[in-house]
Protein backbone atom coordinates (compact mmCIF):
# COMPACT_ATOMS: atom_id res chain seq x y z
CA UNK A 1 72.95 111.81 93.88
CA UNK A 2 75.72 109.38 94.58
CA UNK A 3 74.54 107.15 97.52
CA UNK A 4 77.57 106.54 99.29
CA UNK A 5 78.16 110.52 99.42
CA UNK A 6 74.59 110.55 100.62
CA UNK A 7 74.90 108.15 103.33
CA UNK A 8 78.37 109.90 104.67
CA UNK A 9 76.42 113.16 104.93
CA UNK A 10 73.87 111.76 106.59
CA UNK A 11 76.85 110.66 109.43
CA UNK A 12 78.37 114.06 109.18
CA UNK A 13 74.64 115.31 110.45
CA UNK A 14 74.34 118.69 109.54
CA UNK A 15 72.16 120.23 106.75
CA UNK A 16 74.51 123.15 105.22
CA UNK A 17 77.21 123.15 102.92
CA UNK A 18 77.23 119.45 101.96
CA UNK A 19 78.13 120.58 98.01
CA UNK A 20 80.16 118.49 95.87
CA UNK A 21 80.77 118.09 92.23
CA UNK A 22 81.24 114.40 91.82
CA UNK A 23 81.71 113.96 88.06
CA UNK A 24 81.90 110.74 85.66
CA UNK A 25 80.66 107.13 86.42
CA UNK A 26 81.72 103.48 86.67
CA UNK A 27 83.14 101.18 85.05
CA UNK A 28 86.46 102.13 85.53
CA UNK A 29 88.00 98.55 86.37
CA UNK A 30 87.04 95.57 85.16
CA UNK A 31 84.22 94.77 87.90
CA UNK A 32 80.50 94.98 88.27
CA UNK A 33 80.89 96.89 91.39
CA UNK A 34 80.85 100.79 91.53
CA UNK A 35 84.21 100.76 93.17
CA UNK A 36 85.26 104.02 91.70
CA UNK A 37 81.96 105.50 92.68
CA UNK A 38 81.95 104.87 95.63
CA UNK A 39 85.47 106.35 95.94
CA UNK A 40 84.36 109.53 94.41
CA UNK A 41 81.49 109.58 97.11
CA UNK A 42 83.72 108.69 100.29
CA UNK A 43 86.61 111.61 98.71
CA UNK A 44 83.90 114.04 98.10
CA UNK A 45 82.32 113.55 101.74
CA UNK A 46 86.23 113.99 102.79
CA UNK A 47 86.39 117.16 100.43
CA UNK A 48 82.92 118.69 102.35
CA UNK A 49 84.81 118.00 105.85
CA UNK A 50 87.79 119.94 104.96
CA UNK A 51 85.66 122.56 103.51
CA UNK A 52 83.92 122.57 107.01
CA UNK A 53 87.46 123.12 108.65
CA UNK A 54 88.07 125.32 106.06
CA UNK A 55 85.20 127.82 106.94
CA UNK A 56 85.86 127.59 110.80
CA UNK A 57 88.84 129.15 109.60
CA UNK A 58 88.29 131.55 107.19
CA UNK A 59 84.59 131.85 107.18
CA UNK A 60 84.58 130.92 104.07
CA UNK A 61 83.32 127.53 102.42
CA UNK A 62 85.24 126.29 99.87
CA UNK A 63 83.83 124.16 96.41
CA UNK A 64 84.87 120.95 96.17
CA UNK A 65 84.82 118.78 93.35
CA UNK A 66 86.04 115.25 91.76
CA UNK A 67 86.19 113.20 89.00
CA UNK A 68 85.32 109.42 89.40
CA UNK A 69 88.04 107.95 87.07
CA UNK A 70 90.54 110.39 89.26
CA UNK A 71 89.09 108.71 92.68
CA UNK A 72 89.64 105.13 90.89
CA UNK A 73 92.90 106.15 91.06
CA UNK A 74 92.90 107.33 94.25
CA UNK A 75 91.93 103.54 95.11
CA UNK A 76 94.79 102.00 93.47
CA UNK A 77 97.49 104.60 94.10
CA UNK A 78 100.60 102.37 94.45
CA UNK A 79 100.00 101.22 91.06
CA UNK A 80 101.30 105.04 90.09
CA UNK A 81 103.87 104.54 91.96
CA UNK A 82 107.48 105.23 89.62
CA UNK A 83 111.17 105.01 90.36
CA UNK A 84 113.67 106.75 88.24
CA UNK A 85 116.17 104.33 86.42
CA UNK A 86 119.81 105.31 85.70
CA UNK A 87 119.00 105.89 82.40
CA UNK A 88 115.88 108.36 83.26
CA UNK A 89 112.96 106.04 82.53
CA UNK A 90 110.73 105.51 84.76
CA UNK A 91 109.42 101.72 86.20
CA UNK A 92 106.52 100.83 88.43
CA UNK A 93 108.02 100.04 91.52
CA UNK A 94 106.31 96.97 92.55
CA UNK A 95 106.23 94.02 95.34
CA UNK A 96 109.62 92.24 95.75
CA UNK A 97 109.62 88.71 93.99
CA UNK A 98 108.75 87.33 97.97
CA UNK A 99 105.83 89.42 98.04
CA UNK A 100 104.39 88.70 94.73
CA UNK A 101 105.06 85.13 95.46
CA UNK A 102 102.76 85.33 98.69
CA UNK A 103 99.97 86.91 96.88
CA UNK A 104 99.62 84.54 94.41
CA UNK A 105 98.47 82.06 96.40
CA UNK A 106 96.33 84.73 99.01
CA UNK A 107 93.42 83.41 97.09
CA UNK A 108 89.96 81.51 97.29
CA UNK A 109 90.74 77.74 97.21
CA UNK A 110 88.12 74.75 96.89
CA UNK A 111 87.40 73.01 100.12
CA UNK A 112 86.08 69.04 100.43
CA UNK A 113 83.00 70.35 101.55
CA UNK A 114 82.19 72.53 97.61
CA UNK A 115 83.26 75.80 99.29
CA UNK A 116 86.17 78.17 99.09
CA UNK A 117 88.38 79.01 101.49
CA UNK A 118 90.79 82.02 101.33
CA UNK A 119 94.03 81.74 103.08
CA UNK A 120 96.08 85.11 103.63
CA UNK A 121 100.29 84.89 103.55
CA UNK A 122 101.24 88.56 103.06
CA UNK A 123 103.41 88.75 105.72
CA UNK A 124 105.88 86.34 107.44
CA UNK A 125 105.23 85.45 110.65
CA UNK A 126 101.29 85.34 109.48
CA UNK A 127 102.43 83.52 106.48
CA UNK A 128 104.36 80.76 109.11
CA UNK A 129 101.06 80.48 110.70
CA UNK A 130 98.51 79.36 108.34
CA UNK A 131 101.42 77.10 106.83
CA UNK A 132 101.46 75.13 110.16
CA UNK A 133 97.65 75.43 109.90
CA UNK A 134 97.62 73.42 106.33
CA UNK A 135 101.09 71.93 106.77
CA UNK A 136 101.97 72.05 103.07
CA UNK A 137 104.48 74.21 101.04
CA UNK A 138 104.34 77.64 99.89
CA UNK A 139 102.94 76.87 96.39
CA UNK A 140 99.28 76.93 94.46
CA UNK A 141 99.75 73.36 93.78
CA UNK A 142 100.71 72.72 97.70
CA UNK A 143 98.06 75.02 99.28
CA UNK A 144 95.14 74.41 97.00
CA UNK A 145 95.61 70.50 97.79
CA UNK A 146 95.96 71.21 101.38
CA UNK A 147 92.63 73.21 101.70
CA UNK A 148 90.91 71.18 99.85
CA UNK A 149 91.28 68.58 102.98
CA UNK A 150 89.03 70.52 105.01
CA UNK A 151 85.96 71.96 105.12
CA UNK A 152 85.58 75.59 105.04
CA UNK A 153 84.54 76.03 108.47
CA UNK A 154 86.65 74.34 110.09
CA UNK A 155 89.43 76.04 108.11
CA UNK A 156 88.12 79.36 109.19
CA UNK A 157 88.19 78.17 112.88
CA UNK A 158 91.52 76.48 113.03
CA UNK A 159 93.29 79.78 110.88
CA UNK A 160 91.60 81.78 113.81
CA UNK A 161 92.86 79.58 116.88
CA UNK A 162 96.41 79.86 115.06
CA UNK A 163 96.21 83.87 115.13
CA UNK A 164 96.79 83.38 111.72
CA UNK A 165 94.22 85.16 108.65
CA UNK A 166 92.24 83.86 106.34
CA UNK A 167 88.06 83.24 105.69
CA UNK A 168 85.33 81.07 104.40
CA UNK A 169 84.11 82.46 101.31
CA UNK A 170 80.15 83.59 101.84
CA UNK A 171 77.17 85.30 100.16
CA UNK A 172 76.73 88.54 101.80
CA UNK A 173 73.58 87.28 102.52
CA UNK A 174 75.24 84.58 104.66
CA UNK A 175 77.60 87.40 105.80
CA UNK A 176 74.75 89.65 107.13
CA UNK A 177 72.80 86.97 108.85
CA UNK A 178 76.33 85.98 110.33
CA UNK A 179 76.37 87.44 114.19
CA UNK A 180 79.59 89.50 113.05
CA UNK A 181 77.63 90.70 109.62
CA UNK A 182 74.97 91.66 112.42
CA UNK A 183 77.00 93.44 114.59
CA UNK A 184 78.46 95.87 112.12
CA UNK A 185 75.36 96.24 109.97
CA UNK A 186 73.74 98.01 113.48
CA UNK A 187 76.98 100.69 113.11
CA UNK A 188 77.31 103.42 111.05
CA UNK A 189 80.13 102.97 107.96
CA UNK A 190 81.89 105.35 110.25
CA UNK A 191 81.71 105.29 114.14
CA UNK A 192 82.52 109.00 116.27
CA UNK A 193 81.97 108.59 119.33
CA UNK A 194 82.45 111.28 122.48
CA UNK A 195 84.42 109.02 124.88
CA UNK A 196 85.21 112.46 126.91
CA UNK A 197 84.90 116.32 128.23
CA UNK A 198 86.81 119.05 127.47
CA UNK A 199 87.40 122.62 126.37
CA UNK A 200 86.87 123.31 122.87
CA UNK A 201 89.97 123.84 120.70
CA UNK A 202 89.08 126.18 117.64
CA UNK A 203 90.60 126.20 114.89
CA UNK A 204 93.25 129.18 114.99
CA UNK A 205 91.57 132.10 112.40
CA UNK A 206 93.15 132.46 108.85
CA UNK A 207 90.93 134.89 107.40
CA UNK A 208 93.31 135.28 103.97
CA UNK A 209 93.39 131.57 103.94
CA UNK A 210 97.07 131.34 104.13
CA UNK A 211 97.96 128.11 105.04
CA UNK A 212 96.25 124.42 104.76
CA UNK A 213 93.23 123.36 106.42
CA UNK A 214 95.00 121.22 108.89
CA UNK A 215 98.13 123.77 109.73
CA UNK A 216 98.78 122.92 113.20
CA UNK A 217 96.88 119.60 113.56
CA UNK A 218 99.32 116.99 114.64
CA UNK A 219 98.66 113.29 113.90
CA UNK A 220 100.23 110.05 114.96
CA UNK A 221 100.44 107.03 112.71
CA UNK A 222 100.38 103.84 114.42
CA UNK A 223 99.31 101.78 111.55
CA UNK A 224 101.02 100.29 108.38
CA UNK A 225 100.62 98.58 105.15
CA UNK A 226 97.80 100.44 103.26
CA UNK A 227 94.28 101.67 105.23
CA UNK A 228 95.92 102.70 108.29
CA UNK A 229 98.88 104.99 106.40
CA UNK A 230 95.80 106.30 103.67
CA UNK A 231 94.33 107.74 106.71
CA UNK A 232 97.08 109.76 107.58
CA UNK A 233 98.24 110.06 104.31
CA UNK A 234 95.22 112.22 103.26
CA UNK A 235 95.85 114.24 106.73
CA UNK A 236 99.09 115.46 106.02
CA UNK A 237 97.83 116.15 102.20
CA UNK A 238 95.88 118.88 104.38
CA UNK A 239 98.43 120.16 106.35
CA UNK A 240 99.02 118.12 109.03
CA UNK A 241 102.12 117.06 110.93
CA UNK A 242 102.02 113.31 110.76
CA UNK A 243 104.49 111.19 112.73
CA UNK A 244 104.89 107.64 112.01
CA UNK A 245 105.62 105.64 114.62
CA UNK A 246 107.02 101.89 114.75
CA UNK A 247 108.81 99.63 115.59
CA UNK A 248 112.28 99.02 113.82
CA UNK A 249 112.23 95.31 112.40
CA UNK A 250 108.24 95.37 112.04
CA UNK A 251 107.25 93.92 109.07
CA UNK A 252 106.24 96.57 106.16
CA UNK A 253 106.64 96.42 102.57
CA UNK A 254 108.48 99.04 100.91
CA UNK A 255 106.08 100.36 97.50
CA UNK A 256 103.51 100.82 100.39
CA UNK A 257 105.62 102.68 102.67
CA UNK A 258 106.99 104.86 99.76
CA UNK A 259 103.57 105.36 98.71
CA UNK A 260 101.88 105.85 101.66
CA UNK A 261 104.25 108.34 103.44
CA UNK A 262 103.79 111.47 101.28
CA UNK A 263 103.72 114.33 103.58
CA UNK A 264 104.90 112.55 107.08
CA UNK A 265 107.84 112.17 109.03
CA UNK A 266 109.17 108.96 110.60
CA UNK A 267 110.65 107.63 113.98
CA UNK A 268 111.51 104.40 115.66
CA UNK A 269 109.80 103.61 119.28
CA UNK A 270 109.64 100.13 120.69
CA UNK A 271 106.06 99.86 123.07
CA UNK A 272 107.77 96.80 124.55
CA UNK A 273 110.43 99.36 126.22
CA UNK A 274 109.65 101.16 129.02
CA UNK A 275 111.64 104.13 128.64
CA UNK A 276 110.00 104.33 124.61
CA UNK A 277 106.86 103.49 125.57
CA UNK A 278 106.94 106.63 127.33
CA UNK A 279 108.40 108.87 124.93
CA UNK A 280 105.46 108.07 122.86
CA UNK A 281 102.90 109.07 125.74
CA UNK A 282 105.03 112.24 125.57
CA UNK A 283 104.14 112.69 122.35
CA UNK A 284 100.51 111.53 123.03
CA UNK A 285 99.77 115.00 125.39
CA UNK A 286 100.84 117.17 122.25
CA UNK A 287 99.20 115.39 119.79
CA UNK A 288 95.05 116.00 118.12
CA UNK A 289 95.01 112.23 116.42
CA UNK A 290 96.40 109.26 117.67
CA UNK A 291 95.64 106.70 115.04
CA UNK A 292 96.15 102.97 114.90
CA UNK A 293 95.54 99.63 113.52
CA UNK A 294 95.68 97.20 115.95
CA UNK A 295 92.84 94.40 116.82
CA UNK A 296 91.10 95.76 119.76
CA UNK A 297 91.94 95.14 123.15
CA UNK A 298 95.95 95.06 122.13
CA UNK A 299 96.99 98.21 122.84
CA UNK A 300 94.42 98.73 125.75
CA UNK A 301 97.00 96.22 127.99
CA UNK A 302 99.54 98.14 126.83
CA UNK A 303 98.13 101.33 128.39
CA UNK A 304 97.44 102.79 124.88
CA UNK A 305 93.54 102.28 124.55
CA UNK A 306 91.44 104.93 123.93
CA UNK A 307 90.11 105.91 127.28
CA UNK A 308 93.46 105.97 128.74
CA UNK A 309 94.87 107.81 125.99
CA UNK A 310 91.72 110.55 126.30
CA UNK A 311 92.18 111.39 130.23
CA UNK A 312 96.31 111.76 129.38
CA UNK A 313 95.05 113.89 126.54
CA UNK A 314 91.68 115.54 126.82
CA UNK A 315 90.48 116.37 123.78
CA UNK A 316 92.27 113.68 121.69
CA UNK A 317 90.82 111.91 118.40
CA UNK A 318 91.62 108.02 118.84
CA UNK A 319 90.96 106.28 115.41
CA UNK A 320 90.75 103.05 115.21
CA UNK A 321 90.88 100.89 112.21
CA UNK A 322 91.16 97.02 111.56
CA UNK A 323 89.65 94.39 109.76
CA UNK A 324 86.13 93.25 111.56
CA UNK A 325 85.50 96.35 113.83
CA UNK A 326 84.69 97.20 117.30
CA UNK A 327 81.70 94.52 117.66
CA UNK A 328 80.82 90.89 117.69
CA UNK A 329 82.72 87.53 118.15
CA UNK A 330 85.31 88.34 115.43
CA UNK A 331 86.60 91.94 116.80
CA UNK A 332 89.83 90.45 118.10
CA UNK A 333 90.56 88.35 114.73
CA UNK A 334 93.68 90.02 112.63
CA UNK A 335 92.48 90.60 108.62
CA UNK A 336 93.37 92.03 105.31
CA UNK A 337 91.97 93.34 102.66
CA UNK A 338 91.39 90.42 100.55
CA UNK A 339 90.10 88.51 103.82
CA UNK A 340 87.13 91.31 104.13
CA UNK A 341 86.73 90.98 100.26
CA UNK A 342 86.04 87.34 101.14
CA UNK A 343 83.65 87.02 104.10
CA UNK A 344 81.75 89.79 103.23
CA UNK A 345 80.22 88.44 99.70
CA UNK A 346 82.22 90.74 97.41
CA UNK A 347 84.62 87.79 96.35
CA UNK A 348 81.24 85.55 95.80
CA UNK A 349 79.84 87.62 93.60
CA UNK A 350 83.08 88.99 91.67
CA UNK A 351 83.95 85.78 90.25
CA UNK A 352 82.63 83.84 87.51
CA UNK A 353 83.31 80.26 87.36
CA UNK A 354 85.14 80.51 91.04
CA UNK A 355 84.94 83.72 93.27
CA UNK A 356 87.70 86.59 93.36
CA UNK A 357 89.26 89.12 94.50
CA UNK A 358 88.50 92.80 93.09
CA UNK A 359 90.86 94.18 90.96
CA UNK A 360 92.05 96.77 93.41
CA UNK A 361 92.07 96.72 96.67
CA UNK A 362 88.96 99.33 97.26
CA UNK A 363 88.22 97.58 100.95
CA UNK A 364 91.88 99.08 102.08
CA UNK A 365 91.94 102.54 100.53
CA UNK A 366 88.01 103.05 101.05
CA UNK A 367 88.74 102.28 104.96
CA UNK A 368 91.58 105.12 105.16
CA UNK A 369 89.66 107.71 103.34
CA UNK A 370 86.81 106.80 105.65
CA UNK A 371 89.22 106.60 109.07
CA UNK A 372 90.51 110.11 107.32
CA UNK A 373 86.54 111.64 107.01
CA UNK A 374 85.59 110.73 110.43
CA UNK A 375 89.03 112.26 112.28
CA UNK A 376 87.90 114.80 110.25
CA UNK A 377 84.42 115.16 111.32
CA UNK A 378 85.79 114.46 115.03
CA UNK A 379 88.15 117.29 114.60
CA UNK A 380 85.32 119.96 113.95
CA UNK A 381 82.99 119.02 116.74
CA UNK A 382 85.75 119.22 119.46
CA UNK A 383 86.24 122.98 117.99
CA UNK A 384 82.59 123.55 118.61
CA UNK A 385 81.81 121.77 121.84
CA UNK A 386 85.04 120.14 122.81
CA UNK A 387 85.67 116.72 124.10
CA UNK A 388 87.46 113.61 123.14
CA UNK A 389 86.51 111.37 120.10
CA UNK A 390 86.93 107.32 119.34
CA UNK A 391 86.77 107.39 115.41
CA UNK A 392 86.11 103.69 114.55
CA UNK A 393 86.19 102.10 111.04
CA UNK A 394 87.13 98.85 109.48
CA UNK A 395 87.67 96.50 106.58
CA UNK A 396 84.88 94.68 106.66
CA UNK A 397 82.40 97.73 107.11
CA UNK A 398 83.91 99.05 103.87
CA UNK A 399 83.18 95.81 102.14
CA UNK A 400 79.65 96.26 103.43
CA UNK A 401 79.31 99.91 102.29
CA UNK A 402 80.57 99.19 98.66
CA UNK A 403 78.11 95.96 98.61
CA UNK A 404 75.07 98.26 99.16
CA UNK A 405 76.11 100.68 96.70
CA UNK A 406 74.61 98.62 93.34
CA UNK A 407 75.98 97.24 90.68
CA UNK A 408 77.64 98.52 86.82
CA UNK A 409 78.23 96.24 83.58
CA UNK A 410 81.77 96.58 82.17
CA UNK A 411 82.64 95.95 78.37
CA UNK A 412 85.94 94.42 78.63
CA UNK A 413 88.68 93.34 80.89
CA UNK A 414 92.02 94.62 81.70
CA UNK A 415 90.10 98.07 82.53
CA UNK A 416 92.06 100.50 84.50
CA UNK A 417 94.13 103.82 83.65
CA UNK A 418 97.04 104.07 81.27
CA UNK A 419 99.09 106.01 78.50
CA UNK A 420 98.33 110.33 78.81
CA UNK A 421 95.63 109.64 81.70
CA UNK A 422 98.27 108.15 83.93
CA UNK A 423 100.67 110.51 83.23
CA UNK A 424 98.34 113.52 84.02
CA UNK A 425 97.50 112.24 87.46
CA UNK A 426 101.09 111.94 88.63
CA UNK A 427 103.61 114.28 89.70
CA UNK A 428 107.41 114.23 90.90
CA UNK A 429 109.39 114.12 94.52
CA UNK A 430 113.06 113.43 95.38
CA UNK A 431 113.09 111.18 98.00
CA UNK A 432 115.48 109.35 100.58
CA UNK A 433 114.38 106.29 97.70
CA UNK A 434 115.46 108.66 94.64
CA UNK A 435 113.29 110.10 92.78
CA UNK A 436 109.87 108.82 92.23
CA UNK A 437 106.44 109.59 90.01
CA UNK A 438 103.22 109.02 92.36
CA UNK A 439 99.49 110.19 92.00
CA UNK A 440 98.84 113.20 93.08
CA UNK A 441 96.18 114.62 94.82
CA UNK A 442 92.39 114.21 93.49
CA UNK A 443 90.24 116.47 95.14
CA UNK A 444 89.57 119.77 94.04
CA UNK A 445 88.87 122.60 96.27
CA UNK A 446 87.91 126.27 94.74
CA UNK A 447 90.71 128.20 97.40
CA UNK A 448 93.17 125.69 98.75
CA UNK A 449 95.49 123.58 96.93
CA UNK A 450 96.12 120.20 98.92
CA UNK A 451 99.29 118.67 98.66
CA UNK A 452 102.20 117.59 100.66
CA UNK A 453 104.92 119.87 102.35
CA UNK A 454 107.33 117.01 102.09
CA UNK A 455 108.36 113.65 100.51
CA UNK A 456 108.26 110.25 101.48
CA UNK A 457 110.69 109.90 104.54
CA UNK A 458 112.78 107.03 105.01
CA UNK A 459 111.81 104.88 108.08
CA UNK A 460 113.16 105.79 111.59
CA UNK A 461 114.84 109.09 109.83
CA UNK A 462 113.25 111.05 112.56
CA UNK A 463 113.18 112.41 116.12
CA UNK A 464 110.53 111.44 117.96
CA UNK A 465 109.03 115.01 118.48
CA UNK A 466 106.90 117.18 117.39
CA UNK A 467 107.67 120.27 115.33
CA UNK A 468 107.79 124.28 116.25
């Protein structure tokens, strides 16, 4: 039995139906951690909830199956990612030259003290931050001498007062005698809780199983660059309507937002204007998810938190993900992926001669699929007894869950998917970006077929409404 499957179904709470095929085993990358594994478990938990939606539905339960190379995949998706050239070859669309710049150096450093240090620069403004922090330049040479003036501590705390990211590389036993390590290890991997009354809202019956689990479910997608968007991502792969909603000028990073948007549509609304700030609350009273990826507490002043959200909208699923959860002295803290890699042991232990970083970013996608299981899971209780949900999950929870999950050797490095294998897990869509290759869907159900109704949109191309 694969644990982490295990220890979802034990969340889900419920004794029938919790079949899954999960097929193959790890290595798949070039780490001693059962990253794909793990993915296989958390799809195959995702692949049970649908089936559950599925049978409220149809009254039928559906098979569900997949492969763990396949869910590796599923955990590095953008790397499948493939523009068209003018001469009809196809190219990897990566980072811009900026971006790759910045995440060369968004790794563990030596402090004065014998520790590491990770600083994180993926995005400007953040980027500006932990640069007046070090007050160096933008280079390895530059940033590894100016870390390795502190100690790692202090580091952590100054990055924090500066609203900046970064973290102190630890053991994960350091991590889970840490009071934030404490705090989350008392949660479940994934948090529903029933924050309010209401009705119950079946699912609408489709006894010839017609259309997609999640026909009629309508989802908006408050988050960007990776976990947040994966969430929603693998909602509108069921059938949702997903509407992204931002900010125009907000930072994002285009391979992500190409990748990331299969399936949903896209508008522009500014919470800092009044009249747009109520447009989305409009769109909050016809909505089922409202999902976002801010720190906690920032939205609340804005009169977006969850409890005000679930009395405009009884019945609503709020679904928060971030970086270091709902609990303890570092809720409020902005992360990333590699900054939950860090604290959390998994960059300890990864390394040889120095820590690092995985070789996919498995805290990110493993945190959507999980925000995506427990919406899920919300979304089938409120059509049996009704009542608003707060869906909680987060990087550093993730990091935890794959920690627990044991350990793999590997043979060589460089591991990964390539040649036929690649090809065979992509398909095609024409999009506002030209046409692309991307991975397609992983999970395998015996009835439905999940995909996405339509491609990747461009940002803001949108009305800010729902559809008929």
């Amino acid at each position: 039995m694969n644990s982490a499957f295990q220890e979802l179904m034990d969340i889900r709470g419920r004794d029938d139906g919790a079949e899954a095929e999960i097929s193959g085993a790890d290595p798949v990358f070039s780490t001693r951690f059962k990253v794909a594994e793990t993915g296989a478990g958390i799809l195959a938990a995702v692949g049970v909830a649908v089936s559950d939606i599925w049978q409220m539905k149809t009254g039928r339960r559906q098979s569900v199956a997949i492969d763990v190379r396949h869910a590796g995949a599923a955990l590095n998706s953008f790397a499948f990612l493939q523009a068209r050239q003018d001469d009809g070859s196809y190219r990897v669309m990566g980072n811009s030259p900026a971006a790759t710049a910045n995440y060369q150096i968004t790794q563990p450093f030596a402090t004065k003290d014998g520790r590491w240090f990770l600083p994180h620069f993926g995005i400007a403004h953040l980027k500006d931050r932990v640069l007046g922090v070090l007050k160096c330049e933008s280079t390895p040479e530059s940033v590894a001498q100016a870390v390795g003036q502190w100690e790692a501590q202090e580091l952590e705390d100054a990055i924090a007062e500066a609203r900046a990211c970064g973290g102190m590389i630890r053991t994960n036993a350091e991590w889970l005698a840490h009071p934030q390590g404490r705090a989350l290890a008392a949660q479940p991997v994934v948090e529903v809780e029933k924050i309010g009354d209401s009705e119950p809202e079946p699912f609408p019956n489709d006894d010839k199983g017609d259309g997609p689990a999640l026909a009629g479910v309508r989802v908006l997608d408050l988050t960007r660059i990776l976990a947040g968007p994966v969430a929603a991502r693998t909602c509108a792969e069921h059938g949702a309507d997903v509407l992204m909603v931002a900010a125009k000028g907000l930072p994002q990073i285009k391979n992500f937002v190409v990748d990331l948007s299969h399936g949903k549509r896209s508008c522009y609304l500014n919470l800092n204007d009044g009249e747009e700030a109520e447009q989305l609350r409009q769109l909050v009273r016809g909505a089922d998810v409202f999902s976002q990826g801010y720190r906690p507490g920032v939205l609340d002043r804005r009169g977006f938190g969850a409890a005000e959200l679930a009395a405009l909208r009884p019945g609503l699923i709020y679904t928060s993900i971030n970086c270091y959860g709902q609990h303890g002295p570092f809720q409020d803290r902005a992360g990333w992926e590699q900054v939950a890699q860090s604290i959390t042991g998994i960059c300890h232990e990864n390394g040889a001669e120095r820590p690092a970083l995985l070789p996919v970013p498995a805290c990110d996608y493993t945190t959507g699929y999980l925000g995506a299981y427990g919406t899920l899971l919300a979304l089938a209780r409120r059509a049996v007894e009704g009542g608003s949900y707060h869906v909680r999950v987060s990087l550093c929870q993730s990091g935890m869950f794959l920690y627990r999950q044991g350990r793999v050797d590997y043979p060589e490095a460089e591991m990964g998917h390539g040649g036929p294998e690649y090809a065979a897990l992509q398909m095609e869509s024409d999009t506002s970006y030209g046409h692309i290759r991307h991975l397609a869907p992983v999970i395998r159900f015996s009835e439905s077929r999940p995909g996405w109704s339509r491609p990747s949109p461009a940002l803001g191309a949108d009305r800010a409404e729902w559809l008929n």
